[in-house]
Protein backbone atom coordinates (compact mmCIF):
# COMPACT_ATOMS: atom_id res chain seq x y z
CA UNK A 1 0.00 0.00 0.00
CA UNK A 2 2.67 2.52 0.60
CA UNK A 3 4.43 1.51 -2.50
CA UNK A 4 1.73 2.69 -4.26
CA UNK A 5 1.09 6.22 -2.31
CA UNK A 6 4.64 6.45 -2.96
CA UNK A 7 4.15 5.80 -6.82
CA UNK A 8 1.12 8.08 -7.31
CA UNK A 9 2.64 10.99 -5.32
CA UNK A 10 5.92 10.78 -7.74
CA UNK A 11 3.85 10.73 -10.67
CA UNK A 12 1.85 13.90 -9.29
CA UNK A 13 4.77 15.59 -9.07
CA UNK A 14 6.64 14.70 -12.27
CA UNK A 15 3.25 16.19 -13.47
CA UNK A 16 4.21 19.34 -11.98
CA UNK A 17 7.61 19.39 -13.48
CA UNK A 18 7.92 22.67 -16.13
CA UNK A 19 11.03 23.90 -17.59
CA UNK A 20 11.75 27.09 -20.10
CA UNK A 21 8.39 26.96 -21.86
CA UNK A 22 6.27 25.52 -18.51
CA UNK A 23 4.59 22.83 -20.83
CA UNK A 24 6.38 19.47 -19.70
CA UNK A 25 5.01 18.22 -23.33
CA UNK A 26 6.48 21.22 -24.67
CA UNK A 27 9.94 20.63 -23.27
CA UNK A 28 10.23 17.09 -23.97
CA UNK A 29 8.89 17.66 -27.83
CA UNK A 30 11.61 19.84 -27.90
CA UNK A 31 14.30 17.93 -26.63
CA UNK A 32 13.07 15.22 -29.23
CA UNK A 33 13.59 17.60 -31.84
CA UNK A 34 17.25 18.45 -30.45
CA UNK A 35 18.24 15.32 -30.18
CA UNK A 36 17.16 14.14 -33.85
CA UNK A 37 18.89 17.39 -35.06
CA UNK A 38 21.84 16.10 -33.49
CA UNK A 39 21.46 12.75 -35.07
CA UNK A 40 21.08 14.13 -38.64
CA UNK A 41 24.32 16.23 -38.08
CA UNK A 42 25.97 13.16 -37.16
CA UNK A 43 24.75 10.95 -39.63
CA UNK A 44 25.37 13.19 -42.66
CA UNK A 45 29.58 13.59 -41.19
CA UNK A 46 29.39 9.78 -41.02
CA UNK A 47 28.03 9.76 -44.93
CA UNK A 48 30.19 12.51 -45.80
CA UNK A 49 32.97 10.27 -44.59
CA UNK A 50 31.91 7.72 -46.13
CA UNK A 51 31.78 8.85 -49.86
CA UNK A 52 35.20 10.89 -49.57
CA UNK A 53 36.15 6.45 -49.22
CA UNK A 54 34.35 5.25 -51.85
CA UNK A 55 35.41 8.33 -54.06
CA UNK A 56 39.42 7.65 -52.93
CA UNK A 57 38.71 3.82 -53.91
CA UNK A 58 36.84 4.23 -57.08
CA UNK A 59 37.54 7.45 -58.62
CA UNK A 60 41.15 7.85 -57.70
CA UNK A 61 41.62 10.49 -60.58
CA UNK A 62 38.45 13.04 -59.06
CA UNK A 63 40.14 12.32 -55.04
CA UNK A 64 43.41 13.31 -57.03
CA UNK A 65 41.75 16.32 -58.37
CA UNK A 66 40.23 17.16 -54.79
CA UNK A 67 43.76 17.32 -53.05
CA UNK A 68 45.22 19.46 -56.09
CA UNK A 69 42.55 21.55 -55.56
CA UNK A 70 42.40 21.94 -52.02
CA UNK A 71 46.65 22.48 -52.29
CA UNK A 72 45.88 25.56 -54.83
CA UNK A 73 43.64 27.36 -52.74
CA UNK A 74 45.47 30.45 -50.64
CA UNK A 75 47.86 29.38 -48.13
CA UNK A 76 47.65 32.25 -45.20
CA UNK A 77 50.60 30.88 -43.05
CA UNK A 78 52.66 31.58 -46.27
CA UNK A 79 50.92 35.45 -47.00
CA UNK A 80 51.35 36.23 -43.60
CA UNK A 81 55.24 35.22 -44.00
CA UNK A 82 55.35 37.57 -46.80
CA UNK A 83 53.04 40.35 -45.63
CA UNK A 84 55.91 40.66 -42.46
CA UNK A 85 58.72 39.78 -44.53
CA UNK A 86 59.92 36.72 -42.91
CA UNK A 87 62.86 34.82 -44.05
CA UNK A 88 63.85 30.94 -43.33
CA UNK A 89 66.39 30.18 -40.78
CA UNK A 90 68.20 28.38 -43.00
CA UNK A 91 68.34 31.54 -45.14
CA UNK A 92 70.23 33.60 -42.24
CA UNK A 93 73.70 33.47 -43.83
CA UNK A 94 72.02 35.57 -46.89
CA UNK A 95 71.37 38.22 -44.43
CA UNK A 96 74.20 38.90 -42.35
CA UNK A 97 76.24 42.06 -42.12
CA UNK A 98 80.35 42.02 -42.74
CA UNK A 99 81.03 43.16 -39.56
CA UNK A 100 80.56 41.77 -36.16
CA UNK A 101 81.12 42.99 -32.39
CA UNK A 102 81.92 40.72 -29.17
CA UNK A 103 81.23 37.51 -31.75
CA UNK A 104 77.79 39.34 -32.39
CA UNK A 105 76.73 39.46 -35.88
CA UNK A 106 73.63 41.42 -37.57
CA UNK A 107 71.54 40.50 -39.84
CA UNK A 108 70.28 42.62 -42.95
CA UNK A 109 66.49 42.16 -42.28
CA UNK A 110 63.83 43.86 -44.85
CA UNK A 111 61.38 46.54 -43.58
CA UNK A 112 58.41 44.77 -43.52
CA UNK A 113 55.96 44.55 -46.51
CA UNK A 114 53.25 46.51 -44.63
CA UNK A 115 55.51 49.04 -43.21
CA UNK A 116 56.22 50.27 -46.80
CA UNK A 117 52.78 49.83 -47.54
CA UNK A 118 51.44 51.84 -44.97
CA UNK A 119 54.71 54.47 -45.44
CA UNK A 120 54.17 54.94 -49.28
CA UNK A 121 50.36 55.33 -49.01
CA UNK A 122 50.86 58.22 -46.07
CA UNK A 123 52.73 60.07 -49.32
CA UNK A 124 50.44 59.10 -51.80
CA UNK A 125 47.75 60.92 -48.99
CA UNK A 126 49.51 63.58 -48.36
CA UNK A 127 50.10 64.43 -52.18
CA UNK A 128 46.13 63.56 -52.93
CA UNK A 129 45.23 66.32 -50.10
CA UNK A 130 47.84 68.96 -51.24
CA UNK A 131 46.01 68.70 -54.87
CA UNK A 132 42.51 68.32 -53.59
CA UNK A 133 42.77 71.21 -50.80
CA UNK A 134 45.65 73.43 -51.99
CA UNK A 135 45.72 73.67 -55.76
CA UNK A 136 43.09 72.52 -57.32
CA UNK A 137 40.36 74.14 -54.21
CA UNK A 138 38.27 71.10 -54.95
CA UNK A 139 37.77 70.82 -51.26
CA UNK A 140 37.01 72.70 -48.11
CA UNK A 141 39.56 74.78 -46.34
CA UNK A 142 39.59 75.51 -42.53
CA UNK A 143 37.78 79.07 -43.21
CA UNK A 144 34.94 77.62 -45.83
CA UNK A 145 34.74 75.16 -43.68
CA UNK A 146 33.93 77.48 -40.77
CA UNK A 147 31.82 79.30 -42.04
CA UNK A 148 29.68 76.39 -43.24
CA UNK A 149 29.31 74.91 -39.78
CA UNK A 150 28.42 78.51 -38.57
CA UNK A 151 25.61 78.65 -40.57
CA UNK A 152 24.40 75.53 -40.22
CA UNK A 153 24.41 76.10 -36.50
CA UNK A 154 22.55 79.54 -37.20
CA UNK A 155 20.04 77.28 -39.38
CA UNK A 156 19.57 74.94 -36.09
CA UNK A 157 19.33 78.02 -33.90
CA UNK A 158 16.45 79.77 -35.93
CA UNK A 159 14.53 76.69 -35.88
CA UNK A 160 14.91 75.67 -32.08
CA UNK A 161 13.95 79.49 -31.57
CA UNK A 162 10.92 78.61 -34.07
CA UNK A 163 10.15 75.89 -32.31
CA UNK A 164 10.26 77.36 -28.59
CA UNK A 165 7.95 79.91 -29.84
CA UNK A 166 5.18 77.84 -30.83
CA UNK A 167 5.23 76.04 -27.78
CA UNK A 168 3.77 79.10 -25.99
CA UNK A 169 0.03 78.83 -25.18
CA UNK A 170 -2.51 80.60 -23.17
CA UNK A 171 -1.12 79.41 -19.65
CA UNK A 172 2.49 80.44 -20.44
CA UNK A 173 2.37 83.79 -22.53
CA UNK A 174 3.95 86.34 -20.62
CA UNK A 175 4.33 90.17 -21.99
CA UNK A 176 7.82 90.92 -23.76
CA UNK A 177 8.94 93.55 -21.63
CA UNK A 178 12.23 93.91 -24.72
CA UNK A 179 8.87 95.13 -27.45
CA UNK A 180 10.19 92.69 -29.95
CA UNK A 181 7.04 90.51 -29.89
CA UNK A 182 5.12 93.45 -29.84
CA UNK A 183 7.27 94.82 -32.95
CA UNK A 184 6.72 91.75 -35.26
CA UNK A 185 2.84 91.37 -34.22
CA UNK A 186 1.89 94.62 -35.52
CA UNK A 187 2.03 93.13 -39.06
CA UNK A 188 0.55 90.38 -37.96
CA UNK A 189 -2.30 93.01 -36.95
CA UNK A 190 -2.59 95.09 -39.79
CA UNK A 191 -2.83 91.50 -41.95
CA UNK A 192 -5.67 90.27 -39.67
CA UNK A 193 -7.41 91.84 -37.12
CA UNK A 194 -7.12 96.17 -38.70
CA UNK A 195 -10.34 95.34 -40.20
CA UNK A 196 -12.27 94.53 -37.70
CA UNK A 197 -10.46 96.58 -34.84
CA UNK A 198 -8.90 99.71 -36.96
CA UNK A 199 -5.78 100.45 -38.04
CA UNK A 200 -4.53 102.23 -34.52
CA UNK A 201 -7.37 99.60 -32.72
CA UNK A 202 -9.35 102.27 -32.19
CA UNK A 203 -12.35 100.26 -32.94
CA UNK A 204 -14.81 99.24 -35.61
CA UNK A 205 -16.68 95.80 -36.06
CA UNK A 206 -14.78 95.00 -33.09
CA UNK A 207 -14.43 96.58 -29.88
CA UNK A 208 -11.71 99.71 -28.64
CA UNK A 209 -8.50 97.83 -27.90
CA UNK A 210 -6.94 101.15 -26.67
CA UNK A 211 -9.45 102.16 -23.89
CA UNK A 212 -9.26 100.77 -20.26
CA UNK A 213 -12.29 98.58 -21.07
CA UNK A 214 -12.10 94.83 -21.80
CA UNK A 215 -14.93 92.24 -22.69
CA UNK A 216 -12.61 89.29 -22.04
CA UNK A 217 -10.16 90.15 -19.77
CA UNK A 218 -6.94 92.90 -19.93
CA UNK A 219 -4.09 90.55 -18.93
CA UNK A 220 -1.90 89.29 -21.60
CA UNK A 221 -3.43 85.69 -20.65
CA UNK A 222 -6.69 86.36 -21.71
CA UNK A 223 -5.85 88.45 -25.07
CA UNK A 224 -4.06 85.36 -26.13
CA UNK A 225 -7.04 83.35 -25.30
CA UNK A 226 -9.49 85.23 -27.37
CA UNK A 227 -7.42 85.42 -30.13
CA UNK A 228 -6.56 81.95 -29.90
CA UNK A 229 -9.93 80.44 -29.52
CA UNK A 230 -12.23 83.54 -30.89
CA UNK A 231 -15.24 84.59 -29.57
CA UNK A 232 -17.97 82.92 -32.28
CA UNK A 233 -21.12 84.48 -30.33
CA UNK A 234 -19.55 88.21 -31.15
CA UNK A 235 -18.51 87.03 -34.40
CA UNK A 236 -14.62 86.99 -34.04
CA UNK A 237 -13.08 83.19 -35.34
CA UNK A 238 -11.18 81.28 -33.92
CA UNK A 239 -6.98 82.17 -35.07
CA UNK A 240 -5.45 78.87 -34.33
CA UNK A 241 -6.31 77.25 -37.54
CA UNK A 242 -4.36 80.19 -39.33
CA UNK A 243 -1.96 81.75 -36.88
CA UNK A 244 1.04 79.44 -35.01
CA UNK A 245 1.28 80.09 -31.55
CA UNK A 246 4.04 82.38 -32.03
CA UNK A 247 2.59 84.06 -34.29
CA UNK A 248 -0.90 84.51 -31.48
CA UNK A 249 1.88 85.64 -28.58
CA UNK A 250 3.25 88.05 -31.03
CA UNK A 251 0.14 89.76 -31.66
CA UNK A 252 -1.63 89.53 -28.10
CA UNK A 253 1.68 91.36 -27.25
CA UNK A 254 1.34 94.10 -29.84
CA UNK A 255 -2.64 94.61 -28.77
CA UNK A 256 -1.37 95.24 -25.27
CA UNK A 257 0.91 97.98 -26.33
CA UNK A 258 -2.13 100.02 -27.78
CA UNK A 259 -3.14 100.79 -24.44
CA UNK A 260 -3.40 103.87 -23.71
CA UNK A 261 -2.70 105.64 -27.08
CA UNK A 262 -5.99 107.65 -27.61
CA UNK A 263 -6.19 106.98 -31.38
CA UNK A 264 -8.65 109.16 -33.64
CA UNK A 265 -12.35 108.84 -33.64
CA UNK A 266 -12.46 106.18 -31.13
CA UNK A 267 -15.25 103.37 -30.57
CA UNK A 268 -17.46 103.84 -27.19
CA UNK A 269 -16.03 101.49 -24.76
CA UNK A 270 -17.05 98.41 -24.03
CA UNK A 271 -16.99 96.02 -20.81
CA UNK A 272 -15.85 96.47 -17.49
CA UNK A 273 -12.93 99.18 -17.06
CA UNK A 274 -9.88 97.79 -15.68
CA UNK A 275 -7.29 99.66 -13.26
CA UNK A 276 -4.53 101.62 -14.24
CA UNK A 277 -2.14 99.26 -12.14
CA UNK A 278 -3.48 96.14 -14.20
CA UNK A 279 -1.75 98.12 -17.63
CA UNK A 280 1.36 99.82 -16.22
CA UNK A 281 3.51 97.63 -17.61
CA UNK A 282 1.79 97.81 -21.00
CA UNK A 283 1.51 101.93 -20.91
CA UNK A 284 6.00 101.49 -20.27
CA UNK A 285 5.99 99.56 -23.86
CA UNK A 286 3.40 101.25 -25.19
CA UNK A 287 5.88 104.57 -24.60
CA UNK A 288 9.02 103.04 -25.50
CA UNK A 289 7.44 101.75 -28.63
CA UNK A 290 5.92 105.09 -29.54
CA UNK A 291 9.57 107.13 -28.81
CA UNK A 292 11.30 104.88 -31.44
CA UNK A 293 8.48 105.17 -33.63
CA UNK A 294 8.95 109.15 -33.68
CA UNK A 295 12.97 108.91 -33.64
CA UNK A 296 12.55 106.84 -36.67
């Protein structure tokens, strides 16, 4: 009886057993298949074997032909012998010098094959590069090449500048205290919104942009916003689908320097009137952008 416990709890357990795949049918159909591969690897050396005999006993001419062939193909031990310029011991005599010192004697060795390879192809460089560079110009000097790495650094600059630009949005725009925002949105303004807001945004379709009154919103933040997203119940669209996001911060910057300006024939305002303190900064670009305006 407890031969049999004994034999039923080690085949539970062998039932358990799992290797790589845990599929003990897996593994062992695997195994099979190693172990035939093996046997076919083994089989075809023993047949290879096998006709290499037959051939050397009844085709002595095509085993003759084998071994001729197989002596003809390159012998590296031989190339390597020449590629260092090795000579037979026996062939020492041939090499010595006609003097000797203390019963020393020197021998006359060659300078290695590849030594005067690599020597002679340094000159035929250096020779190649004085034509190429020198005389003929065909190539690059230090300066040209310079100046080409300058500007394709300038090229990378612009367009990670480019890039940083039109990663600005609504929650990051800040005003450009330097005005140069503000200087390349006001064509941006007279392309797009001068017909609707005037010329000098004194007003028209759309509301005073000069005035201390806002519909929206005076901070910087919120001009982006409604130019970004529109206002479609007033009739303004949406600019994202036609301006980048540079091109939004550069003209929400320029519409917050026309505080303050008093333009001609102004539009009544509209909305709630903000306080002076939230435009101060604005009214200092607004007046640094007007005094280079007149110097020009």
């Amino acid at each position: 009886m407890n031969t049999l416990l004994l034999t039923i709890e080690t085949m539970t357990d062998a039932s358990d057993w799992s290797f790589a795949s845990g599929n003990i049918y897996n593994d062992i159909l695997i195994v099979a298949l190693i172990i035939v591969m093996i046997a076919l690897l083994v089989s075809a050396l023993t047949v290879d074997k096998a006709m290499k005999s037959v051939i050397n006993l009844t085709m002595p001419h095509l085993a003759a032909e084998q071994r001729a062939e197989k002596a003809n193909k390159v012998d590296w031990q031989a190339l390597w012998a020449k590629l260092l310029s090795l000579r037979p011991l026996e062939e020492e005599k041939d090499l010595e010098i006609d003097h000797e010192y203390d019963g020393i004697k020197e021998l006359d060795n060659p300078v290695p094959a590849w030594f005067n390879a690599l020597f002679y192809s340094t000159i035929t460089f250096g020779i190649v590069y004085l034509l190429v560079y020198h005389v003929f110009g065909w190539g690059p000097d230090q300066d040209q090449e310079y100046q080409r790495e300058m500007a394709l650094a300038e090229k990378a600059k612009q367009e990670f500048l480019a890039q940083s630009a039109n990663l600005v949005d609504e929650s990051t725009i800040a005003v450009d205290t330097t005005g140069t925002l503000a200087a390349s949105g006001k064509g941006i303004y007279a392309a797009n919104c001068a017909v609707c807001h005037g010329n000098a945004g004194e007003g028209g379709i759309g509301p005073n942009l000069t005035d201390d009154y806002w519909l929206h919103g005076a901070d910087i933040k919120d001009v982006f916003a409604v130019v970004k997203y529109g206002v479609p119940e007033k009739g303004m669209v949406p600019w994202e689908q036609t301006l980048t996001p540079g091109q939004i911060a550069e003209v929400s910057n320029y519409i917050i320097t026309l505080a303050g300006t008093n333009p001609p024939n102004p539009k009544e305002p509209q909305g709630e009137k903000v306080s002076s303190k939230t435009n101060e900064v604005t009214s200092e670009i607004s007046a640094e952008q007007a005094a280079v305006e007149n110097e020009a």
